[in-house]
N, C-alpha and C. Protein backbone atom coordinates (compact mmCIF):
# COMPACT_ATOMS: atom_id res chain seq x y z
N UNK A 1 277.93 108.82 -55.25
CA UNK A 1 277.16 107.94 -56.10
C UNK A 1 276.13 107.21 -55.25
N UNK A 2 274.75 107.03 -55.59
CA UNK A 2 273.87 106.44 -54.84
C UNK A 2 273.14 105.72 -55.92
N UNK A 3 272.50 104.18 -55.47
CA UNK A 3 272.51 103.11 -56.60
C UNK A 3 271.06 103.10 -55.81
N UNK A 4 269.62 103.24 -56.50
CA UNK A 4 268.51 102.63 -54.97
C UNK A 4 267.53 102.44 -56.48
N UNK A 5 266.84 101.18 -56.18
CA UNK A 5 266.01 100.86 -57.24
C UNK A 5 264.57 102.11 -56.92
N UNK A 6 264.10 102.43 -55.91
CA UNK A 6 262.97 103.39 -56.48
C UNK A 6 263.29 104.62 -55.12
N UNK A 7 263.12 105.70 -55.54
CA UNK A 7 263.54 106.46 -54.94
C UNK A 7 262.39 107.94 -54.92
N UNK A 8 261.87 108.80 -54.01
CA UNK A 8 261.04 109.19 -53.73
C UNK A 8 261.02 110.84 -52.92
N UNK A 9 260.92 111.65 -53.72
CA UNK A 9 260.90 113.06 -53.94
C UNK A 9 260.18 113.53 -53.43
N UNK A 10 260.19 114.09 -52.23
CA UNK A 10 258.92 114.75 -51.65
C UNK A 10 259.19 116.24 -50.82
N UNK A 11 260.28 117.18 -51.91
CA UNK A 11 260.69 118.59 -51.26
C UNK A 11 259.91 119.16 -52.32
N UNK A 12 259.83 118.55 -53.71
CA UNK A 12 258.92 119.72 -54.82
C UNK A 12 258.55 118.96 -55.77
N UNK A 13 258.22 119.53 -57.23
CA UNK A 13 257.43 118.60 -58.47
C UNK A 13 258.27 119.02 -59.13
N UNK A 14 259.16 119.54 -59.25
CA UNK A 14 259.92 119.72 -61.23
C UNK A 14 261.34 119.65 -61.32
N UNK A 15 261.64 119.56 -61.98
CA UNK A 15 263.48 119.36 -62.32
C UNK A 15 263.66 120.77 -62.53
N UNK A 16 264.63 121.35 -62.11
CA UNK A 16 265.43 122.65 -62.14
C UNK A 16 267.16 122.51 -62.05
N UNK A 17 267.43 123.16 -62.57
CA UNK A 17 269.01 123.25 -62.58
C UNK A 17 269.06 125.05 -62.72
N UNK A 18 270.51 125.75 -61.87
CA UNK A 18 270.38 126.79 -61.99
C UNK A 18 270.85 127.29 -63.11
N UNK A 19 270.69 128.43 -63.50
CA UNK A 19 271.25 129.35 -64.34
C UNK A 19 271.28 130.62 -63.99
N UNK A 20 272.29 131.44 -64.09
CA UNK A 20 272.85 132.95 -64.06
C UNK A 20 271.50 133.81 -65.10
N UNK A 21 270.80 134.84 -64.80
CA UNK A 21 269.65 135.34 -64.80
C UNK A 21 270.29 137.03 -65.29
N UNK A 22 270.15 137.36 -66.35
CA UNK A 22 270.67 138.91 -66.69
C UNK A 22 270.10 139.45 -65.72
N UNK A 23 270.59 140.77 -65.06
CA UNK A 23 270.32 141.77 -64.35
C UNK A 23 269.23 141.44 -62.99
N UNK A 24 268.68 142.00 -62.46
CA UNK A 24 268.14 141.57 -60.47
C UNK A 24 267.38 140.40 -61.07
N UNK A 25 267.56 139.57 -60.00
CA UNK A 25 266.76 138.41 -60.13
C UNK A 25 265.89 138.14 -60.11
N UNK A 26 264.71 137.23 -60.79
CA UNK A 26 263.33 137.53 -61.47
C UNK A 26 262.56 136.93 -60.38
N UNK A 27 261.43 137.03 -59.89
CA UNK A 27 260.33 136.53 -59.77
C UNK A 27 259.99 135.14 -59.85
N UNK A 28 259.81 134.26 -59.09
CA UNK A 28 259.34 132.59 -59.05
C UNK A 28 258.30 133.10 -59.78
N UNK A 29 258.17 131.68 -61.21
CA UNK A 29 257.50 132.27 -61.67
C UNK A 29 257.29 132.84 -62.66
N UNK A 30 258.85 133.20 -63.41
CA UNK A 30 258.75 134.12 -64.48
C UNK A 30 259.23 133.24 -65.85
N UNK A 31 258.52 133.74 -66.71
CA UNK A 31 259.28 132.73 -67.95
C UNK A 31 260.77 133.53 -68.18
N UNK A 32 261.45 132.57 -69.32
CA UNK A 32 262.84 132.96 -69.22
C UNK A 32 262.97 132.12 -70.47
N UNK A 33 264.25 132.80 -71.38
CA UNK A 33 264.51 132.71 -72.63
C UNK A 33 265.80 132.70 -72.59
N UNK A 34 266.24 132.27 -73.88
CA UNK A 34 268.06 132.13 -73.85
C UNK A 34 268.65 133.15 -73.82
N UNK A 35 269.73 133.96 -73.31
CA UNK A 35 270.19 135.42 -73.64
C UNK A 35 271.32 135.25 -75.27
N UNK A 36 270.55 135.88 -75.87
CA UNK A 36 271.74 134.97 -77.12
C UNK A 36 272.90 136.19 -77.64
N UNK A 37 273.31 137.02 -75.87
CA UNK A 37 274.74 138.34 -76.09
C UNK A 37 275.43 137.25 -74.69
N UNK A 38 274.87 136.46 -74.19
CA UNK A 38 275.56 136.12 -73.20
C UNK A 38 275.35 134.60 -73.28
N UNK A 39 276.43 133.88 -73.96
CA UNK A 39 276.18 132.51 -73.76
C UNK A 39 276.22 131.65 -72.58
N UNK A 40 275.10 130.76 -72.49
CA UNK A 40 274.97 129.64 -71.24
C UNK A 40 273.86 130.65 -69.87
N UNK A 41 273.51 131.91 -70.56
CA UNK A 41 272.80 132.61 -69.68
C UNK A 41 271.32 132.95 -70.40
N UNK A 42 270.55 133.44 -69.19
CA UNK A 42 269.20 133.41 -69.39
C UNK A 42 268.50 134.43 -69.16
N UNK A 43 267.10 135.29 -69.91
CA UNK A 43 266.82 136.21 -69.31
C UNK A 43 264.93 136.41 -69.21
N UNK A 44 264.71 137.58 -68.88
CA UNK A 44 263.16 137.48 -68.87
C UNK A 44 262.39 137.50 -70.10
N UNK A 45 261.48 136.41 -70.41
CA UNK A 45 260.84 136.96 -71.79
C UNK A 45 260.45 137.73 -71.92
N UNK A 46 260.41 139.06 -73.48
CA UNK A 46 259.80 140.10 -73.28
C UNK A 46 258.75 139.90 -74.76
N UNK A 47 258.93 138.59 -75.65
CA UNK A 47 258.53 138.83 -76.86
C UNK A 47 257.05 137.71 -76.74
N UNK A 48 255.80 137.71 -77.87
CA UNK A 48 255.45 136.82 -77.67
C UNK A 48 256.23 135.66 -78.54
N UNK A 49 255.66 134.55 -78.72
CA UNK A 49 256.05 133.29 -79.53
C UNK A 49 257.60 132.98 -79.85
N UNK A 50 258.52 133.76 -78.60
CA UNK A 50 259.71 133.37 -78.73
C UNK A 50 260.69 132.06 -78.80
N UNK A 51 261.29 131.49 -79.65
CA UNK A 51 261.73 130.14 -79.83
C UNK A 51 262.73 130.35 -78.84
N UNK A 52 263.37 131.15 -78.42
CA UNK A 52 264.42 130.87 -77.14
C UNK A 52 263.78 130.72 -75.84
N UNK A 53 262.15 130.18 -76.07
CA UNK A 53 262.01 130.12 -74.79
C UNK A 53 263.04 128.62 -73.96
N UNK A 54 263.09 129.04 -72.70
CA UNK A 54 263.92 128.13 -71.78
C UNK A 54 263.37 127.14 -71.23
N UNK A 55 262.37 127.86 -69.67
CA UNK A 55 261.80 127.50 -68.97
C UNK A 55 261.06 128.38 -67.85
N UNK A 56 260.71 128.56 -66.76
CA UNK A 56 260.49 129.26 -65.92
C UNK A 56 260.93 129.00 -64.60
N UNK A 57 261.16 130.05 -63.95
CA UNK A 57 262.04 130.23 -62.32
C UNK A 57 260.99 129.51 -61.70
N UNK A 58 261.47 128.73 -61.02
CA UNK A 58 260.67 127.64 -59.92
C UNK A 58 260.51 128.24 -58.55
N UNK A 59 259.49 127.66 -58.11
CA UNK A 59 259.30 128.38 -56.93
C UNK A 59 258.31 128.96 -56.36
N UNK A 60 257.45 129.60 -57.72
CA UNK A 60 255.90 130.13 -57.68
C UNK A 60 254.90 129.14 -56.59
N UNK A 61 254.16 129.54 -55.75
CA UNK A 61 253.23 129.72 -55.23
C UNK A 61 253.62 128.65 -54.56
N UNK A 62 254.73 128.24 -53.82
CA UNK A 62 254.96 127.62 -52.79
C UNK A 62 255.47 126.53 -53.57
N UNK A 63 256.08 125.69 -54.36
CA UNK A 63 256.01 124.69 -54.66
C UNK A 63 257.89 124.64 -55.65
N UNK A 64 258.41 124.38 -54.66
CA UNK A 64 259.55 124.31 -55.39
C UNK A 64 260.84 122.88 -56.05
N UNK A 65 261.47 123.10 -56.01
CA UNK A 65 261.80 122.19 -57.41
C UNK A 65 262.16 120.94 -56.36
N UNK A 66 262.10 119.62 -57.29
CA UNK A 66 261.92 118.54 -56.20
C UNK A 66 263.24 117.71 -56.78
N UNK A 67 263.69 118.29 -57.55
CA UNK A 67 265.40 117.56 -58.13
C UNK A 67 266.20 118.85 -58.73
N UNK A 68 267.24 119.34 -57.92
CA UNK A 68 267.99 120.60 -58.90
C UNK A 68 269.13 119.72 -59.45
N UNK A 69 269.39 119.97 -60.51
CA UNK A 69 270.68 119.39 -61.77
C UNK A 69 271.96 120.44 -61.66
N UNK A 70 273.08 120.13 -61.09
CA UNK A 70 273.95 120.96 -60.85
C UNK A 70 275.56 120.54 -61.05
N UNK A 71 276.33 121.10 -61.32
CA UNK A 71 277.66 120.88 -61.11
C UNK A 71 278.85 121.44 -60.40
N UNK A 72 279.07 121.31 -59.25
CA UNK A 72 279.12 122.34 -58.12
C UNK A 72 280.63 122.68 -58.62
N UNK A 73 280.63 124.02 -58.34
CA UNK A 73 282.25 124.81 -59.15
C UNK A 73 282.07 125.17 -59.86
N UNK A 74 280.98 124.48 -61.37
CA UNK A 74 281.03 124.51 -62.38
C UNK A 74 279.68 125.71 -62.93
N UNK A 75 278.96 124.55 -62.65
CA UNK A 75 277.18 124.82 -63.18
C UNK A 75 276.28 125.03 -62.33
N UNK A 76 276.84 125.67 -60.79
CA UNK A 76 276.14 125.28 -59.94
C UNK A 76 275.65 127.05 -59.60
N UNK A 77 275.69 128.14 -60.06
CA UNK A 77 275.56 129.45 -59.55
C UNK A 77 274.08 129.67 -60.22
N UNK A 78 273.02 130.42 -59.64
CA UNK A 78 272.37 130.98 -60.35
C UNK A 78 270.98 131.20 -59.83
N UNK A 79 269.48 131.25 -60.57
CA UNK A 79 268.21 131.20 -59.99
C UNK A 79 267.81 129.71 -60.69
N UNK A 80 267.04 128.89 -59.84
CA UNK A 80 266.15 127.38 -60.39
C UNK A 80 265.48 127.82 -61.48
N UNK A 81 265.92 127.07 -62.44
CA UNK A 81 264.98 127.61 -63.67
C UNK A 81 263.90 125.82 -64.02
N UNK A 82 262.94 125.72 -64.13
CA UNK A 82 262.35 124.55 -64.46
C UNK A 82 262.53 124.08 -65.90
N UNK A 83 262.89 123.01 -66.09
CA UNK A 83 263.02 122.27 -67.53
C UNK A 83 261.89 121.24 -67.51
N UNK A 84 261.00 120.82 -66.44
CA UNK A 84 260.51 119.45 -67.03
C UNK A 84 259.59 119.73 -65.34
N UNK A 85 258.60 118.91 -65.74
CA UNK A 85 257.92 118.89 -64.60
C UNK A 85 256.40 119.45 -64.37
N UNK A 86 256.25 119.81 -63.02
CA UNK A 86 254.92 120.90 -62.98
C UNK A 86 255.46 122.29 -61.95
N UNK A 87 255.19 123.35 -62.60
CA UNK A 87 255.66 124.57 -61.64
C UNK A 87 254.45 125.50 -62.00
N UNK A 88 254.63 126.68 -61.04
CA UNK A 88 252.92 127.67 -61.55
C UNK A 88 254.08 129.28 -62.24
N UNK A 89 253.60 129.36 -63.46
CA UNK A 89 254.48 130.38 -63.74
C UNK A 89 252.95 131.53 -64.03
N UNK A 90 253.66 132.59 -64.15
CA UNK A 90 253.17 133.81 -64.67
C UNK A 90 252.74 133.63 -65.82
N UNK A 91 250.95 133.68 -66.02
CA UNK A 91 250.46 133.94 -67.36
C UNK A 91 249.43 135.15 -67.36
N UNK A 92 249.67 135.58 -68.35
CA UNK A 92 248.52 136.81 -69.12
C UNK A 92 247.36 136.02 -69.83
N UNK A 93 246.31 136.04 -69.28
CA UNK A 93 245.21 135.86 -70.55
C UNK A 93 244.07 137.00 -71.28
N UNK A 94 244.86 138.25 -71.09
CA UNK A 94 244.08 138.96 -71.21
C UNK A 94 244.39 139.01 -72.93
N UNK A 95 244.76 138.26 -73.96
CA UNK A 95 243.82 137.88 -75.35
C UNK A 95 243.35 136.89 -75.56
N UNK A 96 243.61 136.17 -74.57
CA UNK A 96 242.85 134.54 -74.78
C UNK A 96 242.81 133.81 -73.20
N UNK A 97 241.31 133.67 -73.02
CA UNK A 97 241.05 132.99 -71.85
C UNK A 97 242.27 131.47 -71.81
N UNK A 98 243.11 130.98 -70.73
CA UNK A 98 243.81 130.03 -70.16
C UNK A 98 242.77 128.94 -69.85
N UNK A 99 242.75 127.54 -70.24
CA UNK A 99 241.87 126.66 -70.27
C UNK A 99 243.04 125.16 -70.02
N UNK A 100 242.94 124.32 -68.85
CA UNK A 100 243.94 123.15 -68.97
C UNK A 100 243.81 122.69 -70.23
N UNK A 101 245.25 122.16 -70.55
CA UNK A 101 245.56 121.31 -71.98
C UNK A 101 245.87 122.50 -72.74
N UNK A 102 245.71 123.65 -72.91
CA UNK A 102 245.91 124.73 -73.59
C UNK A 102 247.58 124.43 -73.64
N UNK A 103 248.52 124.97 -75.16
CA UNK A 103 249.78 125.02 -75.12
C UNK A 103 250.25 126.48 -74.66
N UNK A 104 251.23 126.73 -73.88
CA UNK A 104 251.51 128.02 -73.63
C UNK A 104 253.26 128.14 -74.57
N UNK A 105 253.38 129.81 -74.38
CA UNK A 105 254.23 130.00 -75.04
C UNK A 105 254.99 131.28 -74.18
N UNK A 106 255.78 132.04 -74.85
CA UNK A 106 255.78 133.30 -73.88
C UNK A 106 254.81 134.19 -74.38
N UNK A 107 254.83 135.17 -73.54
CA UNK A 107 253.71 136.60 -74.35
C UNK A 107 254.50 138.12 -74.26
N UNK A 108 254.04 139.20 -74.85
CA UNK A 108 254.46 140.05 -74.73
C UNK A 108 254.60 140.44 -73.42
N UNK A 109 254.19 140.64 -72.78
CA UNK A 109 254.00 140.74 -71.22
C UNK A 109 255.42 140.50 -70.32
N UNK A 110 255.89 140.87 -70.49
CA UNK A 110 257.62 140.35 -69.96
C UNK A 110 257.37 139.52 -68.36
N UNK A 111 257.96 138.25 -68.65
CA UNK A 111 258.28 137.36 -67.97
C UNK A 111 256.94 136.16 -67.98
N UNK A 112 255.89 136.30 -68.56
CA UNK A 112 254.50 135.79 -68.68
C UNK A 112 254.27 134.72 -70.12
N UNK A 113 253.68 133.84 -69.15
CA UNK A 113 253.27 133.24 -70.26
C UNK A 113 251.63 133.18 -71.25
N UNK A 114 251.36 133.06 -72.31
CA UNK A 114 249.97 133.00 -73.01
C UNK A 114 249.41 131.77 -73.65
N UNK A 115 248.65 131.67 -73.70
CA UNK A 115 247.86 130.81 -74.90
C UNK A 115 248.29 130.78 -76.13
N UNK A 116 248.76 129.60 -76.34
CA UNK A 116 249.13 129.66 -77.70
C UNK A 116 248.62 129.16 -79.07
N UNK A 117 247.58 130.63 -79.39
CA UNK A 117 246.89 130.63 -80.07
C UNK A 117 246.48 130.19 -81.65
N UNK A 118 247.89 130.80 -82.43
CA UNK A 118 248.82 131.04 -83.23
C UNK A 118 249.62 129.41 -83.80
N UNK A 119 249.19 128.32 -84.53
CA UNK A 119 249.96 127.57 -84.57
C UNK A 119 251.34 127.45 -85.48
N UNK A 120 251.37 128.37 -86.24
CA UNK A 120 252.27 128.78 -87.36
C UNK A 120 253.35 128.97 -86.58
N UNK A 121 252.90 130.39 -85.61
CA UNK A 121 254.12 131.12 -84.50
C UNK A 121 254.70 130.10 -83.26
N UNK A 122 253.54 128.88 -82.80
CA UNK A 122 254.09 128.26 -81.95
C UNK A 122 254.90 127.04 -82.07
N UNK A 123 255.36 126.58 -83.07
CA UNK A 123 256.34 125.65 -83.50
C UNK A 123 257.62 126.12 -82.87
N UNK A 124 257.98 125.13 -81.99
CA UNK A 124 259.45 125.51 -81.27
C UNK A 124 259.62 126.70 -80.66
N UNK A 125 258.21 126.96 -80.21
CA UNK A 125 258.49 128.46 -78.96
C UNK A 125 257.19 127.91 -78.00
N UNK A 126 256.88 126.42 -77.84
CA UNK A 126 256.26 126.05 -76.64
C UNK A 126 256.87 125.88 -75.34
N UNK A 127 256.18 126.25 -74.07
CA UNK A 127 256.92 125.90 -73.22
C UNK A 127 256.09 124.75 -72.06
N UNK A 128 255.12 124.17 -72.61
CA UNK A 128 254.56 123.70 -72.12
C UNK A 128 253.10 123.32 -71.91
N UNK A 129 252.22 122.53 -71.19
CA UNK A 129 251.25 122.88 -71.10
C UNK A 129 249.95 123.20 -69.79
N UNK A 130 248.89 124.13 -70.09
CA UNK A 130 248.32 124.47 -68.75
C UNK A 130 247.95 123.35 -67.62
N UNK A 131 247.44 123.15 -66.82
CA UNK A 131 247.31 122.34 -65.95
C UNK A 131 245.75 123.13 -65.08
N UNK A 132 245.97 124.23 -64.88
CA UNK A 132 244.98 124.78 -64.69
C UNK A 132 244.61 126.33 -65.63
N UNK A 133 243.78 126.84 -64.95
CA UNK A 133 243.12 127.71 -66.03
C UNK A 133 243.33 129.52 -65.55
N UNK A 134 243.17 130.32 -66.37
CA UNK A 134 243.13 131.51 -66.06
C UNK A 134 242.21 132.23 -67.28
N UNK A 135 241.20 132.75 -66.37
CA UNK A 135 239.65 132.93 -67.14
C UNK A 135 240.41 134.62 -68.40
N UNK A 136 240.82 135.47 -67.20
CA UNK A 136 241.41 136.91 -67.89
C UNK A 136 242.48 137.46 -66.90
N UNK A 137 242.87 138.52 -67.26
CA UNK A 137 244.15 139.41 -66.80
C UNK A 137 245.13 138.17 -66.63
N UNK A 138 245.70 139.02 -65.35
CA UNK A 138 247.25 138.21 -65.11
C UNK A 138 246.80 137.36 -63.60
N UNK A 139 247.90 136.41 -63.98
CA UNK A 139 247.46 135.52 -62.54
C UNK A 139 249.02 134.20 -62.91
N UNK A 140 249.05 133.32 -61.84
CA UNK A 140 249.80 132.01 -62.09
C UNK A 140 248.49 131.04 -62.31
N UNK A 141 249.57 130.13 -63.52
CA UNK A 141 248.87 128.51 -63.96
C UNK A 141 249.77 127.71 -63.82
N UNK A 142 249.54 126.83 -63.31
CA UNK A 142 250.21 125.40 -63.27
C UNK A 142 250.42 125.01 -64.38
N UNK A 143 251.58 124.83 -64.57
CA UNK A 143 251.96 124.25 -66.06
C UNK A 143 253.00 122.76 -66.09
N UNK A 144 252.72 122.21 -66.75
CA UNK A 144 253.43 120.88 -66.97
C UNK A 144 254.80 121.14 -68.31
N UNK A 145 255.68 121.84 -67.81
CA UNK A 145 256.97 122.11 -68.44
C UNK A 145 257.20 120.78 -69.51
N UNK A 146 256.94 121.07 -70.59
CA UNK A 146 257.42 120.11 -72.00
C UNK A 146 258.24 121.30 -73.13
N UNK A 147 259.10 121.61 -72.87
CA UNK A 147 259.68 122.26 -74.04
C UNK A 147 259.96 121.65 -75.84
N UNK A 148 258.77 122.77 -76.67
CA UNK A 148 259.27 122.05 -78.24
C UNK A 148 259.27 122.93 -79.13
């Protein structure tokens, strides 16, 4: 137990806690969705506007998680997945140019995230939002992890 009125993080930017990852382990970086054949487990997105999105594997482009959430014995096995924060995950913009403030979602593109274009489809399959931009194709964006 540690009691300290302000306290100061300076190994990474985002909250991660691990989770067990279906089959070889993904890519810093990759979005990730609930596995809903394997409860409390997680896997690569393959759909767009999926509501099981999770979060994404931390770690991308040097910048890794600066608080992991764990329960050692328990909850503690797995890959950093980001819940909250800023991490650079995998996005596609090759149907819609990536612009900061843009909401992302997952995309077809397995493990990638898109523009979320679509507001009908993106109700409760956001995973956040851009931070920086991606003009076309594939590339990492900084994203500010808000899951809704």
């Amino acid at each position: 137990t540690v009691r300290t009125r302000i306290l100061t993080i300076t190994g990474g930017a985002d909250i991660a806690e691990p989770f067990e990852v279906g089959g070889d382990p993904l890519p810093a970086g990759s979005v990730v969705v609930i596995d809903p054949d394997q409860p409390g487990r997680l896997m690569r997105s393959t759909r767009a506007y999926d509501k099981r999105v999770a979060g994404i594997i931390s770690g991308a482009n040097g910048v890794r998680p600066g608080l992991t959430l764990e329960q050692e014995d328990v909850l503690g096995t797995g890959q950093p997945v980001a819940l909250g924060g800023r991490v650079y995950a995998l996005a596609d913009a090759s149907g819609s140019a990536i612009e900061p403030g843009d909401l992302l979602t997952t995309s077809s593109t397995p493990g990638h995230a898109m523009k979320a274009a679509d507001d009908a489809r993106a109700s409760g399959a956001i995973l956040g939002k851009a931070m920086s931009g991606l003009k076309a194709g594939q590339g990492l964006v900084l994203v500010l992890v808000s899951l809704q």
